[in-house]
C-alpha atoms as a PDB file:
ATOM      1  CA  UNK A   1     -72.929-112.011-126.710  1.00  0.00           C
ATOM      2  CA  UNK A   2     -72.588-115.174-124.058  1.00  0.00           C
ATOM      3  CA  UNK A   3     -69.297-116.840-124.234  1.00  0.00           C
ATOM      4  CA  UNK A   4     -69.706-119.212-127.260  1.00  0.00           C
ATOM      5  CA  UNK A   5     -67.751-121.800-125.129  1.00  0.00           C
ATOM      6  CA  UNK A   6     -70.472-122.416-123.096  1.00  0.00           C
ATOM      7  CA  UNK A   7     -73.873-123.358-123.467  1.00  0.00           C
ATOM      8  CA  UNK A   8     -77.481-121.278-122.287  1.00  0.00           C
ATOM      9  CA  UNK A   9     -77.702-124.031-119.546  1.00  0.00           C
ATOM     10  CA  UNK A  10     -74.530-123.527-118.176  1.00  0.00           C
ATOM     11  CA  UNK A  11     -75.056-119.978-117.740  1.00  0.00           C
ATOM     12  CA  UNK A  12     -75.208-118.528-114.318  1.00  0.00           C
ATOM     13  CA  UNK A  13     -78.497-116.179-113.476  1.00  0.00           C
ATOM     14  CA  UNK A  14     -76.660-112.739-113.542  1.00  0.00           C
ATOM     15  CA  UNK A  15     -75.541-113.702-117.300  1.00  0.00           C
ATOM     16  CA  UNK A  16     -79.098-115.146-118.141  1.00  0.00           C
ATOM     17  CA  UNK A  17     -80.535-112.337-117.044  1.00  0.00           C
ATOM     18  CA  UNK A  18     -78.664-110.008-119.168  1.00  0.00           C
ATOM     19  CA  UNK A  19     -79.341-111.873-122.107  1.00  0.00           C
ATOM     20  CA  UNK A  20     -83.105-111.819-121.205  1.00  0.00           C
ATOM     21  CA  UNK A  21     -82.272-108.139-120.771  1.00  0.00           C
ATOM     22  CA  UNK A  22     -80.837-107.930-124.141  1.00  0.00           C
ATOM     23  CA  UNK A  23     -83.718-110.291-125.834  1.00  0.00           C
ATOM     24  CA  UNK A  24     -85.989-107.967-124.197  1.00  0.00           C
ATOM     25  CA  UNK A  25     -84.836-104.478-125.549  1.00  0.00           C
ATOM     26  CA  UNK A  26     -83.951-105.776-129.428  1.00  0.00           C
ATOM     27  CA  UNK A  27     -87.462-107.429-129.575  1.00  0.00           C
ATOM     28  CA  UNK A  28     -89.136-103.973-128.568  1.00  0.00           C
ATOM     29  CA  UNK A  29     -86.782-102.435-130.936  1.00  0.00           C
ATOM     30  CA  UNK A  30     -87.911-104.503-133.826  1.00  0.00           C
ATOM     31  CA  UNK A  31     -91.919-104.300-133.120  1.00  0.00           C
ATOM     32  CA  UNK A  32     -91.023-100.656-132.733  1.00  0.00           C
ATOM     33  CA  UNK A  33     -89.860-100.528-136.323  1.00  0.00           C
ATOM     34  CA  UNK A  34     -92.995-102.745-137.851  1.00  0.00           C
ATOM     35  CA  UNK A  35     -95.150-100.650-136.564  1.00  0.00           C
ATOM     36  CA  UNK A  36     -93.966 -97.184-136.639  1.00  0.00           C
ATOM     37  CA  UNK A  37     -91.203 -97.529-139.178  1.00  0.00           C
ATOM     38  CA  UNK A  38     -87.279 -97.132-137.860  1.00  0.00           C
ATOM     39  CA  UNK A  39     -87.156 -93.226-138.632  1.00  0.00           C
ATOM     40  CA  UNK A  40     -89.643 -92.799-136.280  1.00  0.00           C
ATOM     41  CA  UNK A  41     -88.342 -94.905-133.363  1.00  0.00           C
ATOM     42  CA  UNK A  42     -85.973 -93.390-130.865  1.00  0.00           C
ATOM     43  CA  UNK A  43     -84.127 -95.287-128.256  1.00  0.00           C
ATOM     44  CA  UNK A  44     -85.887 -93.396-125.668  1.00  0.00           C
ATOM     45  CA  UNK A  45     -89.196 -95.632-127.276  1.00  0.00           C
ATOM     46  CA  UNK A  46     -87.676 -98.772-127.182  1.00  0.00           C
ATOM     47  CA  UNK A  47     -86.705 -97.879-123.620  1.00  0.00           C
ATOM     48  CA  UNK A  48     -90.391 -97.354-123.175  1.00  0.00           C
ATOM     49  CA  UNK A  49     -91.286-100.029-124.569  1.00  0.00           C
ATOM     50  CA  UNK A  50     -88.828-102.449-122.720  1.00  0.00           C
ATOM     51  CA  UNK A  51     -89.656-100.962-119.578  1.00  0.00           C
ATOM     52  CA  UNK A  52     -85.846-100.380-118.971  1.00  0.00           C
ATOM     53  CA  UNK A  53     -83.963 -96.996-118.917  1.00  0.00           C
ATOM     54  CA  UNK A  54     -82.127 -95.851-122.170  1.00  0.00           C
ATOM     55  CA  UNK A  55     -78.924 -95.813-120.549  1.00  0.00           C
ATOM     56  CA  UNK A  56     -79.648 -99.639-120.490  1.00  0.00           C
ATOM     57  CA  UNK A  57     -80.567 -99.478-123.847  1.00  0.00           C
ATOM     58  CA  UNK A  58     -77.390 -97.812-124.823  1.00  0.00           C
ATOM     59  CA  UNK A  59     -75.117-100.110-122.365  1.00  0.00           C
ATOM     60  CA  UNK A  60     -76.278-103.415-124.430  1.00  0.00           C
ATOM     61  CA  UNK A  61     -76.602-101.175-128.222  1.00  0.00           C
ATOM     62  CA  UNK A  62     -74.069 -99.355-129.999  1.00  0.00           C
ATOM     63  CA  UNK A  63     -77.320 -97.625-131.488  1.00  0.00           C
ATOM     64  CA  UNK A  64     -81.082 -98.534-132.378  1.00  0.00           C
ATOM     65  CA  UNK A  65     -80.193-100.284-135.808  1.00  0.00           C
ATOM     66  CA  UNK A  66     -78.214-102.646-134.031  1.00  0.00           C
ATOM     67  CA  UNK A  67     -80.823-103.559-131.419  1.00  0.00           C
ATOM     68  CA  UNK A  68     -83.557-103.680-133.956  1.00  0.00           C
ATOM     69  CA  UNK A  69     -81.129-106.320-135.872  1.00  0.00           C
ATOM     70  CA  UNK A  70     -80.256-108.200-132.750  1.00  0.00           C
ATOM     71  CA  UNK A  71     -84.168-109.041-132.564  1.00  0.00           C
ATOM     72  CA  UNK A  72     -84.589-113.137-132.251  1.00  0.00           C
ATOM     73  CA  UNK A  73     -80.894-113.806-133.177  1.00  0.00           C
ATOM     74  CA  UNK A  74     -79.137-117.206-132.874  1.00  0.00           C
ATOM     75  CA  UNK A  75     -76.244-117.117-130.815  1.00  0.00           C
ATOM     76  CA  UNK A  76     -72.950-118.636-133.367  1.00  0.00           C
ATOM     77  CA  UNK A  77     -72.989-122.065-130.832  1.00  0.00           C
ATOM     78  CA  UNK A  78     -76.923-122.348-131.236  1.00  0.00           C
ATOM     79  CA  UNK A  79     -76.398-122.333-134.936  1.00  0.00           C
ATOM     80  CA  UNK A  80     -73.301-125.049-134.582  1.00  0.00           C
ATOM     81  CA  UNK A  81     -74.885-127.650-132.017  1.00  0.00           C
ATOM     82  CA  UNK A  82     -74.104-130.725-132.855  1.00  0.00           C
ATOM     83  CA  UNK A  83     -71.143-130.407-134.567  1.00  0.00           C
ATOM     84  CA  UNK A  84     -68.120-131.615-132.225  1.00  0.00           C
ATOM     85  CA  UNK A  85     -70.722-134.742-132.723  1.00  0.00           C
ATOM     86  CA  UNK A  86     -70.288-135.253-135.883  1.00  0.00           C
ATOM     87  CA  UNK A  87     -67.493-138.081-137.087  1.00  0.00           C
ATOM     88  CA  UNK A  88     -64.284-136.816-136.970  1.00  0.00           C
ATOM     89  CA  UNK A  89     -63.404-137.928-140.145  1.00  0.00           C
ATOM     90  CA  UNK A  90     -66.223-136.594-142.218  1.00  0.00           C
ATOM     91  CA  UNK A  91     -65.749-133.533-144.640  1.00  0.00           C
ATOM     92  CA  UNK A  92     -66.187-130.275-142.187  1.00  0.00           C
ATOM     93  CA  UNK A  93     -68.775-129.068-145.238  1.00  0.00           C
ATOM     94  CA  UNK A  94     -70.755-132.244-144.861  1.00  0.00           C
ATOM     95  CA  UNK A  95     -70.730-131.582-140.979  1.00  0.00           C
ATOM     96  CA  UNK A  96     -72.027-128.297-141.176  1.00  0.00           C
ATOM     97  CA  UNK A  97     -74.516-128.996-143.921  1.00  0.00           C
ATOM     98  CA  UNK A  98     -75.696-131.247-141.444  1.00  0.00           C
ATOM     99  CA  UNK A  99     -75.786-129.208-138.571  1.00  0.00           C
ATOM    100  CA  UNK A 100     -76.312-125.698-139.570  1.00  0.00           C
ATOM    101  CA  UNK A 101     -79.600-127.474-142.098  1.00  0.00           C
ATOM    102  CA  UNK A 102     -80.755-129.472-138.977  1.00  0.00           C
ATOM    103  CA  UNK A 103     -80.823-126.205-136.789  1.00  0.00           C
ATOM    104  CA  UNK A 104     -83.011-124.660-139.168  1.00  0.00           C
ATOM    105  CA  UNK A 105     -85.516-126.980-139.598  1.00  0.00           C
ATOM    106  CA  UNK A 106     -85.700-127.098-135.580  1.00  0.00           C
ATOM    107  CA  UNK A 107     -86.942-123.415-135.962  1.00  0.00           C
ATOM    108  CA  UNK A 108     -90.884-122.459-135.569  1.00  0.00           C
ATOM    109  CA  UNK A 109     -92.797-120.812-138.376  1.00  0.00           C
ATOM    110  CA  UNK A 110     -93.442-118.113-136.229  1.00  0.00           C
ATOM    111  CA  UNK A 111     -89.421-117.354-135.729  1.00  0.00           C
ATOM    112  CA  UNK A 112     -88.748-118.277-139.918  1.00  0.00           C
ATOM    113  CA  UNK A 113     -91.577-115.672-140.737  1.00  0.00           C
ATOM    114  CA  UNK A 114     -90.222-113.028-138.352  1.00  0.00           C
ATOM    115  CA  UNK A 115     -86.907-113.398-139.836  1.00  0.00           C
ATOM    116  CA  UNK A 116     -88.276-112.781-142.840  1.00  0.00           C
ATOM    117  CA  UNK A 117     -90.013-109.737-141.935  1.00  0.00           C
ATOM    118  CA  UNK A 118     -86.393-108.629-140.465  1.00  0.00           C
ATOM    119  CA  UNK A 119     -84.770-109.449-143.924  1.00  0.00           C
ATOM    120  CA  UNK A 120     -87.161-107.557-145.462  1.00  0.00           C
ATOM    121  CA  UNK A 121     -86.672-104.818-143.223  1.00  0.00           C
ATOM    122  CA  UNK A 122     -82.941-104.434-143.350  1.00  0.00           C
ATOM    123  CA  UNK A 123     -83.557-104.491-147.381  1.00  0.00           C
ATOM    124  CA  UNK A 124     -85.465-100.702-146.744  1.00  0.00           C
ATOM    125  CA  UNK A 125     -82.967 -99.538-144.275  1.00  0.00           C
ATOM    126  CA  UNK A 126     -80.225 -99.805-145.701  1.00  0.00           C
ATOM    127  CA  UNK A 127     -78.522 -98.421-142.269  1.00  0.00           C
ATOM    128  CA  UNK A 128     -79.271-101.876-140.744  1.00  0.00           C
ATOM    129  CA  UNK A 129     -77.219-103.932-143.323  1.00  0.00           C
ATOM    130  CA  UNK A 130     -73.990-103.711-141.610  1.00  0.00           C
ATOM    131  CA  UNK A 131     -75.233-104.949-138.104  1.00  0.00           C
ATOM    132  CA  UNK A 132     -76.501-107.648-140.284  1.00  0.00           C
ATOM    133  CA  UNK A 133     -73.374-108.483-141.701  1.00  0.00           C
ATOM    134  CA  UNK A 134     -71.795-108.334-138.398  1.00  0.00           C
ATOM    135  CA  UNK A 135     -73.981-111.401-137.163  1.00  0.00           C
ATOM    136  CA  UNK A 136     -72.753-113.423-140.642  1.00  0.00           C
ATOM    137  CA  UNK A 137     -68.770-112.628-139.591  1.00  0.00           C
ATOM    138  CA  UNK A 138     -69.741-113.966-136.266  1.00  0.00           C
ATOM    139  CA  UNK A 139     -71.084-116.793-137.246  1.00  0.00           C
ATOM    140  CA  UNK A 140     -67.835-117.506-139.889  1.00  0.00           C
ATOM    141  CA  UNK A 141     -65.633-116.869-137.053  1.00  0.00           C
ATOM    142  CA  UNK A 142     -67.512-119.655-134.910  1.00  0.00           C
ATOM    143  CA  UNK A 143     -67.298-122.085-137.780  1.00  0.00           C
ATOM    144  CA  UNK A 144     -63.476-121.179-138.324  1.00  0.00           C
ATOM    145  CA  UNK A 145     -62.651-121.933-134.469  1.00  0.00           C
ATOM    146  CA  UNK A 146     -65.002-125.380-134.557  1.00  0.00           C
ATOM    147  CA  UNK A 147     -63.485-126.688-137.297  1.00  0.00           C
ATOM    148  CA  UNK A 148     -59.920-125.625-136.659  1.00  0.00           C
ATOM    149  CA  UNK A 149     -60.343-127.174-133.256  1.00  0.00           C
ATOM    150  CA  UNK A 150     -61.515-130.897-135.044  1.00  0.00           C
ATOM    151  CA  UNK A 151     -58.155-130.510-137.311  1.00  0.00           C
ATOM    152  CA  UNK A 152     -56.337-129.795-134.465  1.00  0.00           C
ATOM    153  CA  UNK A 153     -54.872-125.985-135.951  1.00  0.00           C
ATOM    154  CA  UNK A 154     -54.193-122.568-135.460  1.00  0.00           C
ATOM    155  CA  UNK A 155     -57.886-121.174-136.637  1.00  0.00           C
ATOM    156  CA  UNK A 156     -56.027-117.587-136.882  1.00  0.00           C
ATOM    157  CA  UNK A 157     -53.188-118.591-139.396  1.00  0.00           C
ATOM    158  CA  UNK A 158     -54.754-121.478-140.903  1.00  0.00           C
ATOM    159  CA  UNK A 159     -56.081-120.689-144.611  1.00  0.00           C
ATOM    160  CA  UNK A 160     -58.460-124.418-145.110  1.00  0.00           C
ATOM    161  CA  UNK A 161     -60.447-123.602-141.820  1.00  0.00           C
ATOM    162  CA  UNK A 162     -60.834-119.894-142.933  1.00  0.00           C
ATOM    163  CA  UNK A 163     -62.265-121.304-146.612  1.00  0.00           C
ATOM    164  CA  UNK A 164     -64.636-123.457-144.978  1.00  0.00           C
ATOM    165  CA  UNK A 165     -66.360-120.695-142.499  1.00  0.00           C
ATOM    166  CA  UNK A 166     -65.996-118.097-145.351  1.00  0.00           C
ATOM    167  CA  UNK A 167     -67.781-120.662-147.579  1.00  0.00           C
ATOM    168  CA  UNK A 168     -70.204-121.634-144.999  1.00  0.00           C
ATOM    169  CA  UNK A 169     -71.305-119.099-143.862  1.00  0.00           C
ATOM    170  CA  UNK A 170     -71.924-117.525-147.623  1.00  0.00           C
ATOM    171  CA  UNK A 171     -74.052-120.984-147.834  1.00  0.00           C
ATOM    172  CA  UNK A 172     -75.882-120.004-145.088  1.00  0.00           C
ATOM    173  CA  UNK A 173     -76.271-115.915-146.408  1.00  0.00           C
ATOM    174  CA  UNK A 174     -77.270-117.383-149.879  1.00  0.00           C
ATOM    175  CA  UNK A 175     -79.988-119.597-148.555  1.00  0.00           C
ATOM    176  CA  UNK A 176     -81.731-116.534-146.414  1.00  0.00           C
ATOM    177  CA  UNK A 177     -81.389-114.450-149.248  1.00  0.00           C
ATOM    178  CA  UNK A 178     -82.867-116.579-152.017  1.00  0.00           C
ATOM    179  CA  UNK A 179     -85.637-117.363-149.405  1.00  0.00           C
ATOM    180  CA  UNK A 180     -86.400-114.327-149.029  1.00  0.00           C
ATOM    181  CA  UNK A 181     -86.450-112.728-152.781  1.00  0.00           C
ATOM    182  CA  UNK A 182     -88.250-116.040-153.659  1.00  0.00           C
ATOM    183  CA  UNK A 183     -91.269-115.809-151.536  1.00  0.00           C
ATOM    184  CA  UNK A 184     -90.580-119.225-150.416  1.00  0.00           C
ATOM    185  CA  UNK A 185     -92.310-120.877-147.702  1.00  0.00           C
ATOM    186  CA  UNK A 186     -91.352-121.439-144.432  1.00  0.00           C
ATOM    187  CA  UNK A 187     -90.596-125.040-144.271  1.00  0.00           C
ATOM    188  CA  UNK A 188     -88.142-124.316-147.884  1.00  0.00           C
ATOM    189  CA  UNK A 189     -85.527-122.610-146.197  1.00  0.00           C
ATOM    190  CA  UNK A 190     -83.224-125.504-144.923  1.00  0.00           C
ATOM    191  CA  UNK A 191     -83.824-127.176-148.193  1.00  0.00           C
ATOM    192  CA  UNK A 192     -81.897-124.078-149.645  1.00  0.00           C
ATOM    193  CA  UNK A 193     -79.569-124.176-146.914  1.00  0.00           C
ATOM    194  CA  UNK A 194     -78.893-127.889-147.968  1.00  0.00           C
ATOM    195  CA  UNK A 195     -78.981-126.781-151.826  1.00  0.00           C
ATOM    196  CA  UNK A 196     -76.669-123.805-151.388  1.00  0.00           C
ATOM    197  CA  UNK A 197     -74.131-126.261-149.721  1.00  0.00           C
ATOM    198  CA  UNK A 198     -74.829-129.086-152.457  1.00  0.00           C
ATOM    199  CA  UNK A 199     -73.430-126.299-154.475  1.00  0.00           C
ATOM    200  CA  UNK A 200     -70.464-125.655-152.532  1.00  0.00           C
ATOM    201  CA  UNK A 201     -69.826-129.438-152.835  1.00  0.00           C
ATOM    202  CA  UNK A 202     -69.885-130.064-156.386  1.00  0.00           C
ATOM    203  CA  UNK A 203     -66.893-127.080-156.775  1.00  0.00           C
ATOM    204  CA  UNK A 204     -69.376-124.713-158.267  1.00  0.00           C
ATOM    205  CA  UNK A 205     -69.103-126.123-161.442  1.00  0.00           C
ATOM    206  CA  UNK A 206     -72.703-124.930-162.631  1.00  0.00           C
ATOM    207  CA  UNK A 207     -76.105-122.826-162.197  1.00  0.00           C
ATOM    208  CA  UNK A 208     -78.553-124.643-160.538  1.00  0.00           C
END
């Protein structure tokens, strides 16, 4: 994954071409799976299909499962933009309510209905779910190091920046999940994302 200290723009063209590289292969990968179903796709197909070599493949997958995951993925800093913007003394959770909800609703139905698709996906192969969960432990650990760097602390020994991402991240989890199992349409999801962190906020006190 690119540096999440730097932004896409700020990329130089070797590095943007890798990730255009790796966009390339995991979106073959996933339209792969759709259509053929993932027992039947070998990396030697999405090779094929990427019009790269599958030593390429290989050198940007672990295996297939994670490239089909990796399939229109938000980098961690896509997800957080906005948030060394937010005032410095307002509750981290209300910052990131703000910010991870307002990223959301800047994504396309197109993108929201392919994630579903992916969700829905990883729920059949169950060999996909820990690339999956991979992603979400990225993402906490780029919430852990934001906010840790706005309360000026350690994010590796502090415990209140490492309850935050944990929560915020589950927020985020939550949201996708309920989406999903809920049929819900595409323009619902950062309403959830803004309900699951409501939640958060009241202390959990009670069921929706």
């Amino acid at each position: 994954m690119p540096d999440a200290t730097h932004a896409p723009e700020e990329l130089g063209l070797r590095e943007r071409k890798k990730i255009l590289t790796r966009e390339t292969i995991a979106s073959a990968a996933f339209e792969l799976v759709q259509q053929h179903g993932i027992d039947e796709v070998t990396v030697n197909d999405i090779a094929e299909r990427a019009f790269v070599s599958p030593r390429t493949v290989s050198n940007y997958f672990s295996s297939k499962e994670a490239a089909i995951v990796a399939a229109d993925e938000h980098e961690p800093i896509e997800m957080l933009a906005g948030f060394d913007e937010r005032p410095e003394d307002e509750p981290p959770l209300q910052s990131l309510r703000a910010v991870l909800a307002g990223t959301v609703r800047t994504w396309t139905d197109d993108y929201v209905e392919r994630l579903r698709a992916k969700e829905q996906l990883i729920d059949r192969a169950p060999a996909l779910l820990p690339h999956r969960m991979a992603q979400y432990d990225e993402l906490e650990d780029a919430i852990r190091i934001a906010v840790a760097q706005r309360e000026g602390v350690d994010p590796d020994v502090d415990p209140f920046s490492r309850l935050i991402a944990g929560a915020a991240a589950a927020a985020v989890k939550t949201a996708i999940r309920v989406w999903v199992n809920t049929g819900a349409g595409p323009h619902d999801l950062a309403e959830l994302v803004e309900h699951a962190f409501d939640d958060l906020e009241s202390g959990l006190s009670h069921a929706a």
